[in-house]
N, C-alpha and C. Protein backbone atom coordinates (compact mmCIF):
# COMPACT_ATOMS: atom_id res chain seq x y z
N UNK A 1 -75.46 60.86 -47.62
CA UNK A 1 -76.20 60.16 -46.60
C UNK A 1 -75.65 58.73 -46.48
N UNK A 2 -75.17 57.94 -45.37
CA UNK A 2 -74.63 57.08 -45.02
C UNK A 2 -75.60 56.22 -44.92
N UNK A 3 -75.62 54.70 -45.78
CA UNK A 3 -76.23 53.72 -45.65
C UNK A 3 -76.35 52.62 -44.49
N UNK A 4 -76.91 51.65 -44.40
CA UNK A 4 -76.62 50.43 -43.80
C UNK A 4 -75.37 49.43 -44.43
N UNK A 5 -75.81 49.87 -46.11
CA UNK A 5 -74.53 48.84 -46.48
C UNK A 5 -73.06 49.67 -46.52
N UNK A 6 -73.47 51.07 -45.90
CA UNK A 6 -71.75 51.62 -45.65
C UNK A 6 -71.54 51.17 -44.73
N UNK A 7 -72.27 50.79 -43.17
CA UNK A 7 -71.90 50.20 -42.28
C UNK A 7 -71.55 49.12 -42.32
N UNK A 8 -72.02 48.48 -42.84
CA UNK A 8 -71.63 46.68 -42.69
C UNK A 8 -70.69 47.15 -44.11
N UNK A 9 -70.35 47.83 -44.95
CA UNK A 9 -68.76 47.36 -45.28
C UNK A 9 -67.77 47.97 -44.17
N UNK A 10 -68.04 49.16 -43.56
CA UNK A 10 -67.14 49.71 -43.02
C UNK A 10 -66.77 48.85 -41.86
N UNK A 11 -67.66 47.78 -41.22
CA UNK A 11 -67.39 47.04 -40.37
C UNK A 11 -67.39 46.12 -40.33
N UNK A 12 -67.19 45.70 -41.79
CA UNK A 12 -66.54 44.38 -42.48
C UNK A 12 -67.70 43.40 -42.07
N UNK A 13 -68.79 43.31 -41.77
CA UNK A 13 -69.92 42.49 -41.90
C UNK A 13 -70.87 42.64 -42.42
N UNK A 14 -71.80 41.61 -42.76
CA UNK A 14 -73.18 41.77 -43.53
C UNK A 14 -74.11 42.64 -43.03
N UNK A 15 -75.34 43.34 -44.39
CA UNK A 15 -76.19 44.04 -44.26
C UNK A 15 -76.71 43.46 -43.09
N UNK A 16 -77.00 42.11 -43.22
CA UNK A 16 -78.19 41.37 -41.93
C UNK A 16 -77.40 41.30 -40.66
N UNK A 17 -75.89 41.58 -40.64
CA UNK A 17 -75.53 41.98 -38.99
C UNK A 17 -75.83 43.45 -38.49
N UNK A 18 -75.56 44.52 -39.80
CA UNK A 18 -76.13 45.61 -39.12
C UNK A 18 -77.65 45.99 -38.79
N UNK A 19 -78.52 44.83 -39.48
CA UNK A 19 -79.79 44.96 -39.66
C UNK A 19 -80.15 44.36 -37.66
N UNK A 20 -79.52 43.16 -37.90
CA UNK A 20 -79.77 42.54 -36.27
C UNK A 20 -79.29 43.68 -35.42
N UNK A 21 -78.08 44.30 -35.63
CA UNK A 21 -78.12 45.12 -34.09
C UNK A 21 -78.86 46.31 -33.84
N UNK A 22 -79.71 46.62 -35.21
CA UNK A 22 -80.51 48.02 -35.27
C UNK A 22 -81.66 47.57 -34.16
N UNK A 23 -81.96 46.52 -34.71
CA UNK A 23 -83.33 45.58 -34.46
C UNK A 23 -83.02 44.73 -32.76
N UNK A 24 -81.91 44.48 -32.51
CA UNK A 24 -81.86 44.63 -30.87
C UNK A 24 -82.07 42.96 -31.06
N UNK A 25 -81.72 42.21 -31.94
CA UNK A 25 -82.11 40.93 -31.97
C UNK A 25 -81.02 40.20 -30.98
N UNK A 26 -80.97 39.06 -30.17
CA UNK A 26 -80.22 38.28 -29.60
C UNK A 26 -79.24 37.65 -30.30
N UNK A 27 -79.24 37.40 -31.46
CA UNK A 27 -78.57 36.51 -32.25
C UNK A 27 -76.92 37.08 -33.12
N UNK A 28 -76.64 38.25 -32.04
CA UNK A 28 -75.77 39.20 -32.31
C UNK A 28 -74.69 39.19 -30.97
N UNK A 29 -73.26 38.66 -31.05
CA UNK A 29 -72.51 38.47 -30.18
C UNK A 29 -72.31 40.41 -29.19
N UNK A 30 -72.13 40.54 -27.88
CA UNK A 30 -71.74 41.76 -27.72
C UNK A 30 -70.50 42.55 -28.20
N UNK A 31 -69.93 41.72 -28.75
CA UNK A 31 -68.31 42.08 -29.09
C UNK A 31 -68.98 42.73 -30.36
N UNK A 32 -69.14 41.91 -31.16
CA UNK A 32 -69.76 42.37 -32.31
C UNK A 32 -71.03 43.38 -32.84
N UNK A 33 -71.88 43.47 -31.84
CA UNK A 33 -72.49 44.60 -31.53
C UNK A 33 -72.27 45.70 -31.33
N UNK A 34 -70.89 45.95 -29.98
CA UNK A 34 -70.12 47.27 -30.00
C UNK A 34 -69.09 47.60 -30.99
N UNK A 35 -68.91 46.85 -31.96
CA UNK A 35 -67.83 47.28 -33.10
C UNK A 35 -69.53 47.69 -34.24
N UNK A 36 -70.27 47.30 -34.22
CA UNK A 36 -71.36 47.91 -35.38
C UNK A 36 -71.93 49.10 -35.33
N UNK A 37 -72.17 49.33 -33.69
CA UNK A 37 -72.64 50.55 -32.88
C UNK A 37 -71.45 51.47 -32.84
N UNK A 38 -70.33 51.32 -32.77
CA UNK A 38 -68.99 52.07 -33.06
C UNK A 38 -69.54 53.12 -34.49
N UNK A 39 -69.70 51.73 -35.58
CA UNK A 39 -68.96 52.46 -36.80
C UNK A 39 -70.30 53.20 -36.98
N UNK A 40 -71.51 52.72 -36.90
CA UNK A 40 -72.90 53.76 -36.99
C UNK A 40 -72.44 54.71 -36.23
N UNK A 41 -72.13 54.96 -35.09
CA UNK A 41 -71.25 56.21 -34.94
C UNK A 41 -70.50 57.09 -35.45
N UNK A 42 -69.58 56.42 -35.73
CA UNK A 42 -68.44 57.29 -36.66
C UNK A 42 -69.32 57.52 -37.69
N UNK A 43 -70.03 57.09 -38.82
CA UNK A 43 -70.40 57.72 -40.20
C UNK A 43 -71.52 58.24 -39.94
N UNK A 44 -72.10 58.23 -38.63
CA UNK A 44 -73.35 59.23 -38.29
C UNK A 44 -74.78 58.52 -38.64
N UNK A 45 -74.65 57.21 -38.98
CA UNK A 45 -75.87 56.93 -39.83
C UNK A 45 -76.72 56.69 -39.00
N UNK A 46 -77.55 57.16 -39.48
CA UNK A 46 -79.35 57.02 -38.94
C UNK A 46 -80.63 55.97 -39.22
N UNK A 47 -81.06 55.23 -38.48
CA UNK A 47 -81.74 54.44 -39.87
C UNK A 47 -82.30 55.16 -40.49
N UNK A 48 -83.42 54.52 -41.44
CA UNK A 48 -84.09 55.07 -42.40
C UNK A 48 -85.90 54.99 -41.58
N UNK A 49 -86.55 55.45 -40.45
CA UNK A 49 -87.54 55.32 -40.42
C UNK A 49 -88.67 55.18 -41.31
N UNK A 50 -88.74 55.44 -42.15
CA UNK A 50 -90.21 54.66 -43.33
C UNK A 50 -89.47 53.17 -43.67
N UNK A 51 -88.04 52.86 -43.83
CA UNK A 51 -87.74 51.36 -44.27
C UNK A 51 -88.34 50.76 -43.03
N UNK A 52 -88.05 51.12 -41.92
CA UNK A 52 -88.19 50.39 -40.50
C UNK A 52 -89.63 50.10 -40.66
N UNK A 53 -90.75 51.21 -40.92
CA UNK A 53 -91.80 51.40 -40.52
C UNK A 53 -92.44 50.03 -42.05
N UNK A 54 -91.87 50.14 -43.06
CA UNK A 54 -92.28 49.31 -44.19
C UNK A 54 -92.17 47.41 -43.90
N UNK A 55 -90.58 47.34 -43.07
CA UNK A 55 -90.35 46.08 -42.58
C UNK A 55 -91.31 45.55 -41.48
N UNK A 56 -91.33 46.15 -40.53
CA UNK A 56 -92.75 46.17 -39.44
C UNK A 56 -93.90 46.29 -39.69
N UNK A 57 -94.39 46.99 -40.43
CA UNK A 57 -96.03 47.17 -40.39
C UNK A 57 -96.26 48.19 -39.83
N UNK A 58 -95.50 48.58 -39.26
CA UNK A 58 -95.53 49.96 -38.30
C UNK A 58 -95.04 51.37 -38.26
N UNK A 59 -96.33 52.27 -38.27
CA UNK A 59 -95.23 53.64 -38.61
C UNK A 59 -94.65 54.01 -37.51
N UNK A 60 -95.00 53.79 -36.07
CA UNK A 60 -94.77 54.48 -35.10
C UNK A 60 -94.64 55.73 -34.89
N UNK A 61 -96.83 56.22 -35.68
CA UNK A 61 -96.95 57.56 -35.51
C UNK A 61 -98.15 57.70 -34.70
N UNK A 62 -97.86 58.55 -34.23
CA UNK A 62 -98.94 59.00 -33.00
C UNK A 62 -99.76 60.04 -33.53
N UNK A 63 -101.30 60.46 -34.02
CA UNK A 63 -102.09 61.25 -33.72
C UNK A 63 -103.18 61.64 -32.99
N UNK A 64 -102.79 62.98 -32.10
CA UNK A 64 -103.43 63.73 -31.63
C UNK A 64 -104.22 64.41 -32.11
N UNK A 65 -105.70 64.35 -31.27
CA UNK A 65 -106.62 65.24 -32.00
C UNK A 65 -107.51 65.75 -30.81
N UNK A 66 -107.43 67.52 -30.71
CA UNK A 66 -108.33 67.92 -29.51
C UNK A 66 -109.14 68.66 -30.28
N UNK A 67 -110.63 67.98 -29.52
CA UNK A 67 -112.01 68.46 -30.30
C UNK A 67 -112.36 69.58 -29.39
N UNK A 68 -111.45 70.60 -29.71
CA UNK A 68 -112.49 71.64 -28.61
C UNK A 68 -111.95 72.75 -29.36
N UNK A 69 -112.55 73.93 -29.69
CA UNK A 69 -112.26 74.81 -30.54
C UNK A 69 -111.61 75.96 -29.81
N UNK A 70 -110.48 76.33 -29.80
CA UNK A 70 -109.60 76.76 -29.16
C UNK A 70 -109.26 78.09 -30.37
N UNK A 71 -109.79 79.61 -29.70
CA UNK A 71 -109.31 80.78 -30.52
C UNK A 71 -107.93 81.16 -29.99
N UNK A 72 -107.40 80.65 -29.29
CA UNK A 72 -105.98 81.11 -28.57
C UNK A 72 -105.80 80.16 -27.64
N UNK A 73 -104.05 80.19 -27.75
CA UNK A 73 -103.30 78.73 -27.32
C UNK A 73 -103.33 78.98 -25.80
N UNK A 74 -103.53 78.02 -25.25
CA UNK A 74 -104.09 77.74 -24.06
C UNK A 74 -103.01 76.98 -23.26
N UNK A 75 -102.55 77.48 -22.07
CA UNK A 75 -101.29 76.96 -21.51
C UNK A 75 -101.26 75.25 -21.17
N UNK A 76 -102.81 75.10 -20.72
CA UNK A 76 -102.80 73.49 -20.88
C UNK A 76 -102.37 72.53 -21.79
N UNK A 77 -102.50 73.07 -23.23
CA UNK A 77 -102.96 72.87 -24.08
C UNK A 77 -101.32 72.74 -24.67
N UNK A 78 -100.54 73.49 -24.56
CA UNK A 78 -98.87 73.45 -24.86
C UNK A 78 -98.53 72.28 -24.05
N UNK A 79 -98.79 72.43 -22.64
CA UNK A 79 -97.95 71.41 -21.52
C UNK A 79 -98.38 69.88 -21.91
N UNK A 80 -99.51 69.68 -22.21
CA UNK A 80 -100.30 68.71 -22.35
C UNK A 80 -99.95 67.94 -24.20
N UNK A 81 -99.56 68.98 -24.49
CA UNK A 81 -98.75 68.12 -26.10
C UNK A 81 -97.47 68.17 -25.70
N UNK A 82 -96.60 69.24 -25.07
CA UNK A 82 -95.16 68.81 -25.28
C UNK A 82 -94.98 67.83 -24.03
N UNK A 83 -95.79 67.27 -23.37
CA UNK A 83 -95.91 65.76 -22.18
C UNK A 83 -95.95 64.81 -23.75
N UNK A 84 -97.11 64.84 -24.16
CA UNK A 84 -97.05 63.78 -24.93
C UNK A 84 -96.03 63.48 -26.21
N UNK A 85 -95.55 64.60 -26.59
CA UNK A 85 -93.92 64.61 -27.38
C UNK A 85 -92.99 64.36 -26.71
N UNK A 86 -92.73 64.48 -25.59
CA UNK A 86 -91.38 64.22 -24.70
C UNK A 86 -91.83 62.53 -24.71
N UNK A 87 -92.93 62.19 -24.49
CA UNK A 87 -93.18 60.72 -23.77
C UNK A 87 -92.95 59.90 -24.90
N UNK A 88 -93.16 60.04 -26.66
CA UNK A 88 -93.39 59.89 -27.92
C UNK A 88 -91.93 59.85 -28.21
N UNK A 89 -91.03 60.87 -27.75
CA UNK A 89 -89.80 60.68 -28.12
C UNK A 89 -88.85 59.70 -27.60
N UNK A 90 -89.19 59.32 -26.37
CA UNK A 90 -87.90 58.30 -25.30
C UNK A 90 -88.75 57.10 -26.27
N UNK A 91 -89.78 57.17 -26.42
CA UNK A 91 -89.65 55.21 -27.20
C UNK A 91 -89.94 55.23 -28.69
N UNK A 92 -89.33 56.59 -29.25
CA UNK A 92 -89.15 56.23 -30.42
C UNK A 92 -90.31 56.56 -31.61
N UNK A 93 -91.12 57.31 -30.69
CA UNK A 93 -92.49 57.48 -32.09
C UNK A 93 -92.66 58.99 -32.04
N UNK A 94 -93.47 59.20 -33.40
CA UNK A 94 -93.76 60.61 -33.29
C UNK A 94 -94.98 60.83 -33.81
């Protein structure tokens, strides 16, 4: 499993430059942004969502809960969660 600090050696800069361009911070030149976003490419790395969620405060988890007692899955009932998983996924939460 490929780290943050494989990235920032592999792209010859600090943990806290690959940390700024995960994090979308301004304080990160574009030149230098697309060579960090390169090499997280090439080694595939992913962040670590619970570190993210530990640094933030935030898990960026969503629960759903339908109070209606349902003996068989109900076509609303599919469309109406995989809306809210598709919508959960473009910004990043689950």
């Amino acid at each position: 499993m490929t780290t943050l600090a494989d990235v920032a050696r592999r792209a010859n800069v600090s943990k806290m430059t690959v940390s700024r361009v995960i994090n979308h911070l301004d304080t990160v030149t574009e030149e230098l942004r697309q060579l960090v976003l390169a090499t997280m490419e090439e080694l595939n790395y992913q962040p670590n969502a619970a570190t993210k969620a530990l640094a933030h405060q935030r898990t960026l988890i969503v629960q759903v809960l339908i109070l209606e007692k349902m003996d068989v899955v109900e076509a609303y009932y599919i469309d109406l969660s995989d809306g809210i998983a598709n919508e959960l996924n473009a910004r990043n939460y689950t």
